[in-house]
PDB file of N, CA and C in Angstrom:
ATOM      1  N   UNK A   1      59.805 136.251  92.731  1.00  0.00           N
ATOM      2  CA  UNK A   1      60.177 135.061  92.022  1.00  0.00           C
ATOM      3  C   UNK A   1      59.671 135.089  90.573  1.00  0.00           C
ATOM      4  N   UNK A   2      58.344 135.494  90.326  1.00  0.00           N
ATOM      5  CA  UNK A   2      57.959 135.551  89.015  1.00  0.00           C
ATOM      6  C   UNK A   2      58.620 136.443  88.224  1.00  0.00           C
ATOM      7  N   UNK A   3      58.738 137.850  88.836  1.00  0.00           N
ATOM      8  CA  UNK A   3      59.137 138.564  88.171  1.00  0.00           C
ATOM      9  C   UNK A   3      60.921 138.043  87.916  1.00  0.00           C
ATOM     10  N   UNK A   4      61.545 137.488  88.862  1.00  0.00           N
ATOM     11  CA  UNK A   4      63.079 136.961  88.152  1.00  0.00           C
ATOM     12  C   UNK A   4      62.975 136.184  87.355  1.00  0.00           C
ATOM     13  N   UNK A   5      61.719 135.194  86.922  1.00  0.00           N
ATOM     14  CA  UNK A   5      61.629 134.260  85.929  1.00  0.00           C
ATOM     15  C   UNK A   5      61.395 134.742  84.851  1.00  0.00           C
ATOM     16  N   UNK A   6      60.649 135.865  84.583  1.00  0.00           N
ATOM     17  CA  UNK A   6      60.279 136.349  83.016  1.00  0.00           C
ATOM     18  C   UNK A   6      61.911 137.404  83.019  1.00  0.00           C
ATOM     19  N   UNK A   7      62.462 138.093  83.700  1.00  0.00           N
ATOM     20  CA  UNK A   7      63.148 139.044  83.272  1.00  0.00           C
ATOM     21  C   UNK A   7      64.445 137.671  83.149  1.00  0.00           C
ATOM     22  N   UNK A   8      64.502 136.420  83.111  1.00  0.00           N
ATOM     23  CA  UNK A   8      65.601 135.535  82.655  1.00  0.00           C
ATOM     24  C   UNK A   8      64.766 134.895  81.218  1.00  0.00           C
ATOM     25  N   UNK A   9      63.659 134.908  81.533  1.00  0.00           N
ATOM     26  CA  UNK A   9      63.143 134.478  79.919  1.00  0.00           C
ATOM     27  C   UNK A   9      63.734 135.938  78.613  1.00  0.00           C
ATOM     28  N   UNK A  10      63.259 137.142  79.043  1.00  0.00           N
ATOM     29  CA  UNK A  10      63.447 138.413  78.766  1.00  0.00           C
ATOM     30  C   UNK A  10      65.313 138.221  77.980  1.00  0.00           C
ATOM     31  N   UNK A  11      65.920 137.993  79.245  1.00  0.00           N
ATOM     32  CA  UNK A  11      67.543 138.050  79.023  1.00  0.00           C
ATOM     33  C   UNK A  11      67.503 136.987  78.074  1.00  0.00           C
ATOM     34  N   UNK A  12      67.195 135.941  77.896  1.00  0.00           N
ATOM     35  CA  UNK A  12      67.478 134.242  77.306  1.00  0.00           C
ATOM     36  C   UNK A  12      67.054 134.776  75.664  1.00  0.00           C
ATOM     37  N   UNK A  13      65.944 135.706  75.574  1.00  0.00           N
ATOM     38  CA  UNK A  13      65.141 135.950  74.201  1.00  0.00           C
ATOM     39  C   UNK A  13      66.639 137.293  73.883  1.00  0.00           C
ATOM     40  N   UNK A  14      66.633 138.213  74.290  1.00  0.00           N
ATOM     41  CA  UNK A  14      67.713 139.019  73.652  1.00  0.00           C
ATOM     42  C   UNK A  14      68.761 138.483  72.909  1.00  0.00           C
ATOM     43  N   UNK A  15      69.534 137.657  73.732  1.00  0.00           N
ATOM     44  CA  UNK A  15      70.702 137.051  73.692  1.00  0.00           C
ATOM     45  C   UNK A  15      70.722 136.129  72.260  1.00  0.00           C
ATOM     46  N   UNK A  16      69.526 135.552  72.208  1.00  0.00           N
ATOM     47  CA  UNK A  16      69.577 134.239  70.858  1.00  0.00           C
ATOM     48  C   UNK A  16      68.899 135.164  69.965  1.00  0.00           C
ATOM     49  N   UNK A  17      68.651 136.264  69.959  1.00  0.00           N
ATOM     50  CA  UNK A  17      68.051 137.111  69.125  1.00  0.00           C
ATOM     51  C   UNK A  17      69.181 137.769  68.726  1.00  0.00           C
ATOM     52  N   UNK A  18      70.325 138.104  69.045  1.00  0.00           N
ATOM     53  CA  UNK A  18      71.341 138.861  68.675  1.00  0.00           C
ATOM     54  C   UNK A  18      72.289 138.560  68.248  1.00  0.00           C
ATOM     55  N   UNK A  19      72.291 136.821  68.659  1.00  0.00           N
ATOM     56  CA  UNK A  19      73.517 135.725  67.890  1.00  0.00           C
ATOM     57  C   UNK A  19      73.474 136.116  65.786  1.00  0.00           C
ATOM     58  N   UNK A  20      73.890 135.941  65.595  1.00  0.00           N
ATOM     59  CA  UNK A  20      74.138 136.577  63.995  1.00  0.00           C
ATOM     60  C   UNK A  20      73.796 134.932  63.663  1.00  0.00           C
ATOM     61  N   UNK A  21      73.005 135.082  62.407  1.00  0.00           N
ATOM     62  CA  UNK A  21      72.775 133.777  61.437  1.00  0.00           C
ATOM     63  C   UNK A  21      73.373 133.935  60.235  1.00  0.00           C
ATOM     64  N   UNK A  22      73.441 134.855  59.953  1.00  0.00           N
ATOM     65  CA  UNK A  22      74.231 134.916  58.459  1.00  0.00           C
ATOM     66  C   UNK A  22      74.704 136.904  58.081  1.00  0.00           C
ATOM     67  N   UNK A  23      75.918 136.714  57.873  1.00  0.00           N
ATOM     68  CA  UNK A  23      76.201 138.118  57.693  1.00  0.00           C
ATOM     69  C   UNK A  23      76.458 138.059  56.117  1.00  0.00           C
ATOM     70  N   UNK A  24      75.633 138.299  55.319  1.00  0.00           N
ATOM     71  CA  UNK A  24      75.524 139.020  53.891  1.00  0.00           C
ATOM     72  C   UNK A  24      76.510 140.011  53.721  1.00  0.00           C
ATOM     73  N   UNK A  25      77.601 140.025  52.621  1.00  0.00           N
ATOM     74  CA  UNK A  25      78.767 140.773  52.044  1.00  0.00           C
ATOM     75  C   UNK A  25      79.133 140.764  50.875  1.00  0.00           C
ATOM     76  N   UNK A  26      79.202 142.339  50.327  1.00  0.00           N
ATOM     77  CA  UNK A  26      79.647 141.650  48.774  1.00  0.00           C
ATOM     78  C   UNK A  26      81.133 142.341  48.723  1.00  0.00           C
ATOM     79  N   UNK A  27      81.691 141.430  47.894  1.00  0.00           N
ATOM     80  CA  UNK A  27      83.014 142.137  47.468  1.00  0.00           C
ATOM     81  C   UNK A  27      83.378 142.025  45.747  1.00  0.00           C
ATOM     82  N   UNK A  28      84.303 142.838  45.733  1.00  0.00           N
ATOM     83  CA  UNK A  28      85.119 142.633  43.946  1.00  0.00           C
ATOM     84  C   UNK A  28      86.348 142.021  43.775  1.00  0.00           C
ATOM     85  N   UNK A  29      86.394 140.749  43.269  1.00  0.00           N
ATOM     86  CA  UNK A  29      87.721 139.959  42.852  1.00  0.00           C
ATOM     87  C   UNK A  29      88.305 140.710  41.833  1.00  0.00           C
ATOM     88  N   UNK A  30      89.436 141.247  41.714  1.00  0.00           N
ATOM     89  CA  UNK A  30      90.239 141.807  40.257  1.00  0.00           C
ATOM     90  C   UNK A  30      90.434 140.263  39.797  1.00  0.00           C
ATOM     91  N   UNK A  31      90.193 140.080  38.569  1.00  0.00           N
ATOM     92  CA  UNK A  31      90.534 138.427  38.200  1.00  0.00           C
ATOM     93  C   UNK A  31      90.959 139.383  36.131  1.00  0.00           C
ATOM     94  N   UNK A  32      92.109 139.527  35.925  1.00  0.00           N
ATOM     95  CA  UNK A  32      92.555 140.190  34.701  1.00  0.00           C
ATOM     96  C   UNK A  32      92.277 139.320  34.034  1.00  0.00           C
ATOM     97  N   UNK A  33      92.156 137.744  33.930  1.00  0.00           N
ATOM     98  CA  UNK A  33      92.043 137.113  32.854  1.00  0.00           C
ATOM     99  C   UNK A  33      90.931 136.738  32.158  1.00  0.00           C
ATOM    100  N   UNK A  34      89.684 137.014  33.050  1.00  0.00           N
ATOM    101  CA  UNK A  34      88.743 136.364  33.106  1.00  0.00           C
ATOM    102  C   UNK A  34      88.042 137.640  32.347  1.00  0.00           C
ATOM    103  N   UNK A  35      87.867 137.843  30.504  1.00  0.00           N
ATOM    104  CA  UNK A  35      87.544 138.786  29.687  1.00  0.00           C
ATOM    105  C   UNK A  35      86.379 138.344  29.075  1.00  0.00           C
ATOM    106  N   UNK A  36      86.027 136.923  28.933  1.00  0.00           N
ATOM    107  CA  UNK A  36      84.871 136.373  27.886  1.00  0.00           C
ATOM    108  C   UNK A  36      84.005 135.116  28.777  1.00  0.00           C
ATOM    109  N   UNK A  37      82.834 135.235  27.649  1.00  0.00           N
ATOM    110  CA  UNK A  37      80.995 134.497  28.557  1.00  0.00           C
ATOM    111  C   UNK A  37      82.394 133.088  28.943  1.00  0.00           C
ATOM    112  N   UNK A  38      82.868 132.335  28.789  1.00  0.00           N
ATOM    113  CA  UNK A  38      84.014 131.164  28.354  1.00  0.00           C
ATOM    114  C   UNK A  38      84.329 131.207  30.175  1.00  0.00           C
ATOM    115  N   UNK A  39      85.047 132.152  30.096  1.00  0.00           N
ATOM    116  CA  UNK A  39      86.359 132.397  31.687  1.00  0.00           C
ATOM    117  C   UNK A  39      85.001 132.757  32.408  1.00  0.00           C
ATOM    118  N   UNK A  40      83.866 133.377  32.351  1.00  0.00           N
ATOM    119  CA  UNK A  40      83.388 133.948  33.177  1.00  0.00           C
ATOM    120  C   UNK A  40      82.620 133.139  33.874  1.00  0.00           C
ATOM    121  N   UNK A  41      81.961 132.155  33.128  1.00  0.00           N
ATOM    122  CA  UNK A  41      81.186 130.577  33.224  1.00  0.00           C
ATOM    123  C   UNK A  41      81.760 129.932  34.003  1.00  0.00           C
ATOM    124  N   UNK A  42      83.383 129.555  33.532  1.00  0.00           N
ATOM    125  CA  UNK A  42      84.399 128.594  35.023  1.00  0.00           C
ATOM    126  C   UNK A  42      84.201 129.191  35.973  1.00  0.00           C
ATOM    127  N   UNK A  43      84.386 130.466  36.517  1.00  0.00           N
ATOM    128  CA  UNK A  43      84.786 130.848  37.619  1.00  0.00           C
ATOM    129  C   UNK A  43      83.085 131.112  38.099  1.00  0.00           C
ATOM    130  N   UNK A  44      82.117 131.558  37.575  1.00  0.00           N
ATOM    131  CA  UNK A  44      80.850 131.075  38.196  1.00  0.00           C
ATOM    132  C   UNK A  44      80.594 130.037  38.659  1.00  0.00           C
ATOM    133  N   UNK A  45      81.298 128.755  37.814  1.00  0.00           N
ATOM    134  CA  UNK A  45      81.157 127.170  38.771  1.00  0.00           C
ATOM    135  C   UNK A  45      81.930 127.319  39.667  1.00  0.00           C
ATOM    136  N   UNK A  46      83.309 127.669  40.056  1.00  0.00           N
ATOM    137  CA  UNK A  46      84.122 127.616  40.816  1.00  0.00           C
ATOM    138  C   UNK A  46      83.320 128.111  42.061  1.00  0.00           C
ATOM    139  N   UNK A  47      83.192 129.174  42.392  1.00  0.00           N
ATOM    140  CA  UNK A  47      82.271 129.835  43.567  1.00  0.00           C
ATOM    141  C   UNK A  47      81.155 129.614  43.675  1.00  0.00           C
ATOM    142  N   UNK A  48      79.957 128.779  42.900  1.00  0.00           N
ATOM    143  CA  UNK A  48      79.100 128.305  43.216  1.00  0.00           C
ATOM    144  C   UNK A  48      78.736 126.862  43.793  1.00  0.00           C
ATOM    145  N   UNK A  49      79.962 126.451  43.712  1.00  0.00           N
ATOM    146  CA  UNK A  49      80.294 125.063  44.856  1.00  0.00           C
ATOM    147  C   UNK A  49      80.376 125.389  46.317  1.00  0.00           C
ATOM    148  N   UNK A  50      80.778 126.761  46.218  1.00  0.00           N
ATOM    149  CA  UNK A  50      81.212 126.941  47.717  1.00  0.00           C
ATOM    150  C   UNK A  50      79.846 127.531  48.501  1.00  0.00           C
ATOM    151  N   UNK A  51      79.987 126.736  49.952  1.00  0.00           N
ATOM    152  CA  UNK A  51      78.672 127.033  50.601  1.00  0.00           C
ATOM    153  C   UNK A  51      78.740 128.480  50.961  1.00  0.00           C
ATOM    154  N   UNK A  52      77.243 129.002  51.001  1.00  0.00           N
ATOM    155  CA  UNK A  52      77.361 130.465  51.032  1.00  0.00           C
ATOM    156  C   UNK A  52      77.380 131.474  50.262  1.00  0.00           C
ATOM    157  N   UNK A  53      77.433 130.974  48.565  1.00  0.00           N
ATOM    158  CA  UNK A  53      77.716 131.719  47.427  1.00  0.00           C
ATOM    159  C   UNK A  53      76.297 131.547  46.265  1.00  0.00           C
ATOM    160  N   UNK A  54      75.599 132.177  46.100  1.00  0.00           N
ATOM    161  CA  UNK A  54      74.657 131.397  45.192  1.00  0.00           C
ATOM    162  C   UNK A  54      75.179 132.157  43.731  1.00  0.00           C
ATOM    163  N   UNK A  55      74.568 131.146  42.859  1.00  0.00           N
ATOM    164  CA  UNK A  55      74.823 131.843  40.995  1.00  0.00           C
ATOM    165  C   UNK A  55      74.354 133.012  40.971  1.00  0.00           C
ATOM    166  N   UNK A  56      73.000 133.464  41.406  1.00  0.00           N
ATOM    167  CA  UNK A  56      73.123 134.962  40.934  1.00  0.00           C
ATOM    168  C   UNK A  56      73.052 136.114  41.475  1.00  0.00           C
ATOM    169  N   UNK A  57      74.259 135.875  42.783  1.00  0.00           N
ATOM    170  CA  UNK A  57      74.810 136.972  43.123  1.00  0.00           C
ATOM    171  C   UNK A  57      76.041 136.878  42.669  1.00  0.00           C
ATOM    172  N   UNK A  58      76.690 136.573  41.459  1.00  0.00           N
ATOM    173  CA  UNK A  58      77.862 137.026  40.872  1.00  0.00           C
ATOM    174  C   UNK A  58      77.802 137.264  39.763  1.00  0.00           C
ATOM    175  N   UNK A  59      78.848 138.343  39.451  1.00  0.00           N
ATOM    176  CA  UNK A  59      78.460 139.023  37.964  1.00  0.00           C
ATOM    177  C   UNK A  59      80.105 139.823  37.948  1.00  0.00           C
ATOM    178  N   UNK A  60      79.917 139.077  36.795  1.00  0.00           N
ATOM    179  CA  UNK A  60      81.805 139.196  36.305  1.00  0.00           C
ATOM    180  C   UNK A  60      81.662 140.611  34.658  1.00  0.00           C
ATOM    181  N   UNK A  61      82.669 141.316  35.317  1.00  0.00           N
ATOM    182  CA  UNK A  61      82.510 142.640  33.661  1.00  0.00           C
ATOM    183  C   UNK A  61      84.437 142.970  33.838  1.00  0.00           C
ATOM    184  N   UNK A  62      84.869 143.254  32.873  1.00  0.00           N
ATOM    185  CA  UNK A  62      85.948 143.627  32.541  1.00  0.00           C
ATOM    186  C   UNK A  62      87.355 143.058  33.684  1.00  0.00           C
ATOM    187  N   UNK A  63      87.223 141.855  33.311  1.00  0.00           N
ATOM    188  CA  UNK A  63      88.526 141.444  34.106  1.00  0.00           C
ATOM    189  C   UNK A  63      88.112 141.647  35.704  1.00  0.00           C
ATOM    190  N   UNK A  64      86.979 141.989  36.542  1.00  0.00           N
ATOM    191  CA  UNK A  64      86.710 141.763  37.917  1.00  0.00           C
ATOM    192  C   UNK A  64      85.274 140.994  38.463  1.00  0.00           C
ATOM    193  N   UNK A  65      85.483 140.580  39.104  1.00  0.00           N
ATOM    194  CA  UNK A  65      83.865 139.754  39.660  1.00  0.00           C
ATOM    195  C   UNK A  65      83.593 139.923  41.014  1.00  0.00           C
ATOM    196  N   UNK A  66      82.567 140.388  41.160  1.00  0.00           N
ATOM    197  CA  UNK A  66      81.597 140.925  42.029  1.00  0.00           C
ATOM    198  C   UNK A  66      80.692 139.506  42.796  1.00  0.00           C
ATOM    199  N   UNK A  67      80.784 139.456  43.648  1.00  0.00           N
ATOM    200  CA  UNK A  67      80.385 138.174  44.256  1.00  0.00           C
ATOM    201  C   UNK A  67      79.394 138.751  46.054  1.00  0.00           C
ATOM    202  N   UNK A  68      78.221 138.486  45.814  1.00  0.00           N
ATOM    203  CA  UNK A  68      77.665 138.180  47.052  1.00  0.00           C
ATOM    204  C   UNK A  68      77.921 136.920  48.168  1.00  0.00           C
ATOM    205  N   UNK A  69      78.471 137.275  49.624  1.00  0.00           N
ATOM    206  CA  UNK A  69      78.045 135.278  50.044  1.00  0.00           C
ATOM    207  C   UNK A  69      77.994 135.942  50.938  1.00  0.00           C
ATOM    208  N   UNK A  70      77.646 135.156  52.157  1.00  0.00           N
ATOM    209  CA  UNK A  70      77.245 134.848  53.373  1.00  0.00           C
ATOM    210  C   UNK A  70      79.119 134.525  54.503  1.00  0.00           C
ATOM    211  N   UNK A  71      79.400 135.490  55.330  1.00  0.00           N
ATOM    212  CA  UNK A  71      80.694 135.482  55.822  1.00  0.00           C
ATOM    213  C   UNK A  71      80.817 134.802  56.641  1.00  0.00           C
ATOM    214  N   UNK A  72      79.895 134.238  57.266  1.00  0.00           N
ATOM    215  CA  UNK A  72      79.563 133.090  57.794  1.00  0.00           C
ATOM    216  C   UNK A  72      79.930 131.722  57.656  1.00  0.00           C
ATOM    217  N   UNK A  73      80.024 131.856  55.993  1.00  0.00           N
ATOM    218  CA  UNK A  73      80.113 130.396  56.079  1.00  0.00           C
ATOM    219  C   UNK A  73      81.728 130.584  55.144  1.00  0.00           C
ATOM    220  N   UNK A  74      81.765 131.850  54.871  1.00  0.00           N
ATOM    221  CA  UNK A  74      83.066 130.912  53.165  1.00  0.00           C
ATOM    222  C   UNK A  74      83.549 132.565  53.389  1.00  0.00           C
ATOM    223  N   UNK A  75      84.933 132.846  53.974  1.00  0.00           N
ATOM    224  CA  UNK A  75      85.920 134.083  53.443  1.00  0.00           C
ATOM    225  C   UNK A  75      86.217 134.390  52.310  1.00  0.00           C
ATOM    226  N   UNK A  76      86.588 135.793  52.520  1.00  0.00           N
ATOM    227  CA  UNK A  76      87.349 136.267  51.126  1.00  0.00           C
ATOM    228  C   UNK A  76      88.204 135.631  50.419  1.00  0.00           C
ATOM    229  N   UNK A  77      88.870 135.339  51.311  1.00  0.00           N
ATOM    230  CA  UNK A  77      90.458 134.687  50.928  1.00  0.00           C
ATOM    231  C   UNK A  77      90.108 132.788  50.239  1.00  0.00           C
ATOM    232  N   UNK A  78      88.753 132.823  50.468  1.00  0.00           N
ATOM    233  CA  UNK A  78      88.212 131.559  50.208  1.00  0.00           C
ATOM    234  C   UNK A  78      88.030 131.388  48.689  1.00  0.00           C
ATOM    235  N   UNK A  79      87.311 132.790  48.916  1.00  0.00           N
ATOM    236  CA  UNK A  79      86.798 132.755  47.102  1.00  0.00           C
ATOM    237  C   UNK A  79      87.865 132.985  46.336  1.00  0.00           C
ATOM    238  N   UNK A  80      88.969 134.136  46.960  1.00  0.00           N
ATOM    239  CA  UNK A  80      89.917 133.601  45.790  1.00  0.00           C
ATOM    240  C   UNK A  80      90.903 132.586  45.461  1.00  0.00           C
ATOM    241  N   UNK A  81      90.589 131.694  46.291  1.00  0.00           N
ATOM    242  CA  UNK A  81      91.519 130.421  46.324  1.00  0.00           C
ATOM    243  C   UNK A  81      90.954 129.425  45.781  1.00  0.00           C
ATOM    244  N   UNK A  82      89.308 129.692  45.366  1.00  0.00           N
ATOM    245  CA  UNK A  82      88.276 128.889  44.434  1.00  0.00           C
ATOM    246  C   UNK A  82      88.904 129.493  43.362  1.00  0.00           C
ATOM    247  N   UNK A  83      88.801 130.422  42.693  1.00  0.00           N
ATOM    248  CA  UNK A  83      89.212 131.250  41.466  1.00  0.00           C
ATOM    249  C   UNK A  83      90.386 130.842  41.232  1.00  0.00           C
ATOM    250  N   UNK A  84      91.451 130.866  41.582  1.00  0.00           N
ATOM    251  CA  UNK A  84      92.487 130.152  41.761  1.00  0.00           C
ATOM    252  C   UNK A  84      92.776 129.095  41.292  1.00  0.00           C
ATOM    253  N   UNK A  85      91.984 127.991  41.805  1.00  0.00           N
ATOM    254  CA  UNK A  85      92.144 126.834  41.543  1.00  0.00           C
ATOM    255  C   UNK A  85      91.345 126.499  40.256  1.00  0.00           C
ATOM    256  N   UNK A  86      90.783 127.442  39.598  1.00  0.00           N
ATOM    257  CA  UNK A  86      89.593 127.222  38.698  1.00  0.00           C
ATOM    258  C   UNK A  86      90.674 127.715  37.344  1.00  0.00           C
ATOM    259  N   UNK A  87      91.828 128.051  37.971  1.00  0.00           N
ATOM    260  CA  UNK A  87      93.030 128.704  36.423  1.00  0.00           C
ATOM    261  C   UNK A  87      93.340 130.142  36.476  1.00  0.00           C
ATOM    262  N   UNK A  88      92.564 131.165  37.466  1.00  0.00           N
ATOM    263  CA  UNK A  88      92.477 132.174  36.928  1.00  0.00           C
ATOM    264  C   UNK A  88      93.187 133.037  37.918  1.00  0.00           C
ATOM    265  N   UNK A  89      93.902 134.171  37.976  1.00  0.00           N
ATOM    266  CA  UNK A  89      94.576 134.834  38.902  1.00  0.00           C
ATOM    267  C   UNK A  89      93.653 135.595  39.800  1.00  0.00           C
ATOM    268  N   UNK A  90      93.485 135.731  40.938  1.00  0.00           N
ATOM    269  CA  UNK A  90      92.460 136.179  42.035  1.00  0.00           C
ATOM    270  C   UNK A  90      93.299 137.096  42.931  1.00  0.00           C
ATOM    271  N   UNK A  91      92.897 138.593  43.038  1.00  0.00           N
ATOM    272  CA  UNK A  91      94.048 139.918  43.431  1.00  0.00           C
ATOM    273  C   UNK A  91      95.024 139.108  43.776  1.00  0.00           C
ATOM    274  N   UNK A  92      95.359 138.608  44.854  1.00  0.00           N
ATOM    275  CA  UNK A  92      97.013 138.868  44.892  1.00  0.00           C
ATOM    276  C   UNK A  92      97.252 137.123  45.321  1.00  0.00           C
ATOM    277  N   UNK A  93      96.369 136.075  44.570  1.00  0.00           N
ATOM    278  CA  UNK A  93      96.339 134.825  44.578  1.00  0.00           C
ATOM    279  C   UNK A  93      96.711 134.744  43.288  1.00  0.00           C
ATOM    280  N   UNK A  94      97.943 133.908  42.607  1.00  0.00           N
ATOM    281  CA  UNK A  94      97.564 133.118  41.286  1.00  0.00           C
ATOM    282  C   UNK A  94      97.322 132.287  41.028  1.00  0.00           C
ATOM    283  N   UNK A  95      97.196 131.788  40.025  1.00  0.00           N
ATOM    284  CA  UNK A  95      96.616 131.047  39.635  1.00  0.00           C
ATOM    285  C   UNK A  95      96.698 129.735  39.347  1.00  0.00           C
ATOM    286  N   UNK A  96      96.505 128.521  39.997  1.00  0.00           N
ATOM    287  CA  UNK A  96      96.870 127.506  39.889  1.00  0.00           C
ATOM    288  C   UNK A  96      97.259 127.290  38.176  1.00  0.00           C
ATOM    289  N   UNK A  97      99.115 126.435  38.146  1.00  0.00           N
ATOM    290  CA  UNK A  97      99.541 126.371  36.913  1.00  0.00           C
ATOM    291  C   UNK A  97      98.994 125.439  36.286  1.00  0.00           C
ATOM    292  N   UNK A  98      98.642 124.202  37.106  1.00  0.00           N
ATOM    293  CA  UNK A  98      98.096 123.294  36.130  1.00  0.00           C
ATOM    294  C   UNK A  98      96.690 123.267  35.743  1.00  0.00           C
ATOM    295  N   UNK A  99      95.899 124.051  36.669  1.00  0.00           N
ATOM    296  CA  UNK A  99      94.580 124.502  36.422  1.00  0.00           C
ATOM    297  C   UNK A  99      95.050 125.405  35.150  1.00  0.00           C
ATOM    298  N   UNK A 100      95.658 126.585  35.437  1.00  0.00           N
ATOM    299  CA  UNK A 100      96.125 127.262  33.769  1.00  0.00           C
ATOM    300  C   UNK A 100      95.808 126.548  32.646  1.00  0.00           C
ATOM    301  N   UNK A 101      96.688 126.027  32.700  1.00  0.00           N
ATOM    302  CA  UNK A 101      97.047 125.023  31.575  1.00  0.00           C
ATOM    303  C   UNK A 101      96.219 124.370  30.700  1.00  0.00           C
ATOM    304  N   UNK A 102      95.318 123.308  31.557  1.00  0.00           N
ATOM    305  CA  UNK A 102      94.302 123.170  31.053  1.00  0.00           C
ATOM    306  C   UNK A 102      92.678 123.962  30.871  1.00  0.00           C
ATOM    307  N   UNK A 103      93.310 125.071  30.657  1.00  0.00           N
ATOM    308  CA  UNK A 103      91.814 125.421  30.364  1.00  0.00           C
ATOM    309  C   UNK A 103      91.985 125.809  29.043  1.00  0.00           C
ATOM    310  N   UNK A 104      90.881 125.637  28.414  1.00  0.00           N
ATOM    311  CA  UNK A 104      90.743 125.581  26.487  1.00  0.00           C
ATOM    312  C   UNK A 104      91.420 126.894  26.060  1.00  0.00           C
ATOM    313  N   UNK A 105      91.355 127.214  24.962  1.00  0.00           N
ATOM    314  CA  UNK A 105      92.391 128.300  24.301  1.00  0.00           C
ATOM    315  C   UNK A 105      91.755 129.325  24.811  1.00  0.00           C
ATOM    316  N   UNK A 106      90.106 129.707  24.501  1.00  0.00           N
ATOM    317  CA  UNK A 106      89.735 130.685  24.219  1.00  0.00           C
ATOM    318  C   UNK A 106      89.518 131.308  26.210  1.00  0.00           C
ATOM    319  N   UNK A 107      89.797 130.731  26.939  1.00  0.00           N
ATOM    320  CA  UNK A 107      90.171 131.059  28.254  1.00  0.00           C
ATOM    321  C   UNK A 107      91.418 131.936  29.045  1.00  0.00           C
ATOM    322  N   UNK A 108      92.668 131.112  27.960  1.00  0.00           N
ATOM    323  CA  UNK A 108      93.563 131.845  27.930  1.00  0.00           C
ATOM    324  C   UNK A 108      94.033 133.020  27.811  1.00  0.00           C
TER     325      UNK A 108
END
């Protein structure tokens, strides 16, 4: 009897030990528009709203951004639909028109 009670404590500890809490992933957004500190700033707010994403795991260089989050909480297809909506074209998402639109010249 004792011994079936610890080898179910045994099983009970594996099991919640192996459940995943957060799976850490980085990926690269192609975002072509996003060239200056200006575009690179929006789309840092854009993905730093979203849970799972912190400010400085992203780092934007020549038209692509590199983004750390947690897959757990916020998909790929998430972030570029933040980017997106923030004006800017996200691989094979574009870019919301009226978000476009209004963003200042030097964004454009």
């Amino acid at each position: 009897m004792k011994f079936s009670a610890c080898l179910l404590v045994l099983i009970i500890s594996l099991i919640s030990l192996s459940c995943r809490q957060q799976d850490v992933r980085t990926t690269t957004i192609q975002c072509p528009q996003v060239r200056n500190s200006q575009s690179a700033s929006r789309v840092t707010m854009a993905l730093t709203r979203m849970d799972g994403v912190q400010a400085d795991s992203i780092k934007v260089k020549d038209g692509a951004v590199t983004v750390t989050y947690d897959s757990m909480k916020v998909a790929v297809k998430n972030l570029d639909f933040s980017i997106a909506e923030a004006g800017f074209d996200a691989d094979d998402i574009p870019a919301d028109k009226k978000a476009r639109e209004a963003l200042p010249a030097e964004c454009k």
